[in-house]
Protein backbone atom coordinates (compact mmCIF):
# COMPACT_ATOMS: atom_id res chain seq x y z
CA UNK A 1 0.00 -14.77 -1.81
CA UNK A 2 1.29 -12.87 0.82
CA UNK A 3 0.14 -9.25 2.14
CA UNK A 4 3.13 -7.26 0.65
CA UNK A 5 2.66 -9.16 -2.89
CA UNK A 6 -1.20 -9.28 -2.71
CA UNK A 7 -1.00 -5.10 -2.09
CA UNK A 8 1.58 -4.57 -4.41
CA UNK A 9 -0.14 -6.18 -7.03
CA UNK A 10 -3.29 -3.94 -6.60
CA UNK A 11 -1.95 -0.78 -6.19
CA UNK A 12 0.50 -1.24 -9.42
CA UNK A 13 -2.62 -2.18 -11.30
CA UNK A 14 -4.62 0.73 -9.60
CA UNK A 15 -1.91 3.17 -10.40
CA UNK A 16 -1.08 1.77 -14.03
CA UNK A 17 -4.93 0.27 -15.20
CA UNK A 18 -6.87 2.86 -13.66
CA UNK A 19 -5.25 6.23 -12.87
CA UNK A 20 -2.38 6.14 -15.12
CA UNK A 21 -0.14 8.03 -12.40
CA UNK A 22 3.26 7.99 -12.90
CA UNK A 23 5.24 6.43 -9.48
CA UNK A 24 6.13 9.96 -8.67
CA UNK A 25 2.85 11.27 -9.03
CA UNK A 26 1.24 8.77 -6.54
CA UNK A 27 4.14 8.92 -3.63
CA UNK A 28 3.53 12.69 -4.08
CA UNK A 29 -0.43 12.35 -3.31
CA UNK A 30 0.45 10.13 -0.46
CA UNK A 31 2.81 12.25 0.79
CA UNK A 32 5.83 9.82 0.93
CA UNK A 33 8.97 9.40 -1.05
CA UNK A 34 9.62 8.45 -4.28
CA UNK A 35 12.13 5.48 -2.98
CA UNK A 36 9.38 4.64 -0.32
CA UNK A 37 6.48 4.12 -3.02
CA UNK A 38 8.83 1.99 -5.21
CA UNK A 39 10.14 -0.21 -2.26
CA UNK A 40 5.91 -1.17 -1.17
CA UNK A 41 5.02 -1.13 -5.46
CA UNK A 42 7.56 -3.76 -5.81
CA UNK A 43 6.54 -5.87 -2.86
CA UNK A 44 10.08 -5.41 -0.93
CA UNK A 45 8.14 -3.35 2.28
CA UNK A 46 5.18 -3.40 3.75
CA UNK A 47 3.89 0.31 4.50
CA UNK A 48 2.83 1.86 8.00
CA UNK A 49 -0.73 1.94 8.83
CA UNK A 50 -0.95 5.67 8.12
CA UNK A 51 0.58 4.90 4.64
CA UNK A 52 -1.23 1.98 4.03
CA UNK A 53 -4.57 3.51 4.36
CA UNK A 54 -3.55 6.95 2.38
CA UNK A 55 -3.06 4.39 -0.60
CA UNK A 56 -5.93 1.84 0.19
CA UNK A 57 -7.91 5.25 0.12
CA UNK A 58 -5.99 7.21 -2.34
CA UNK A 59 -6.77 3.95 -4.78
CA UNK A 60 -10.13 3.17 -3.82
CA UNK A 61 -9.49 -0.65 -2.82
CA UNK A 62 -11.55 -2.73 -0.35
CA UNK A 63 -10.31 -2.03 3.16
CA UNK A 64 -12.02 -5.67 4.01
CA UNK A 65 -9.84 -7.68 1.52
CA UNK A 66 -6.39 -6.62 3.31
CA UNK A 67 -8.28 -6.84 7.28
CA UNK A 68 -7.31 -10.26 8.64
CA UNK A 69 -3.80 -9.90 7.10
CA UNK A 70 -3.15 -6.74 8.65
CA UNK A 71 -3.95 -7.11 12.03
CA UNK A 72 -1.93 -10.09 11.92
CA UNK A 73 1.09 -7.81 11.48
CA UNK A 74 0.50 -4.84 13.65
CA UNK A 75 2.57 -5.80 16.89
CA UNK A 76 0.71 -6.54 20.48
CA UNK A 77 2.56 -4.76 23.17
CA UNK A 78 1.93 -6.14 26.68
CA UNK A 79 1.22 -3.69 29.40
């Protein structure tokens, strides 16, 4: 499963299973939009690193089970 699906997955169940937040609710305690939220629930973007660890936070997931994948995508600028 990819990165976007495997996150998307856990923070609909996270939001849905075990906070019972509305979409609204949790783009609002991330501080992003409403449109922005839905596009990363439904696996269609990946979020920014500052995004990405408000939710992994926000939700209480395991930092470790998203690490490999992640640093695969953030881009390696050459000096």
């Amino acid at each position: 499963m990819s990165l976007k699906k495997r996150f998307s997955y856990d923070i609909f169940h996270a939001r849905t299973d075990v906070r019972r937040l509305t979409q609204q609710q949790t783009a609002d305690a991330v501080f992003i939009s409403l449109y922005e939220y839905q596009k990363i629930e439904k696996g269609d973007r990946l979020p920014g690193i500052e995004t990405f660890l408000r939710l992994v936070y926000f939700f209480d997931l395991d930092i470790k089970d998203y690490k490999e994948e992640m640093i695969a995508h953030v881009p390696v600028r050459s000096l």
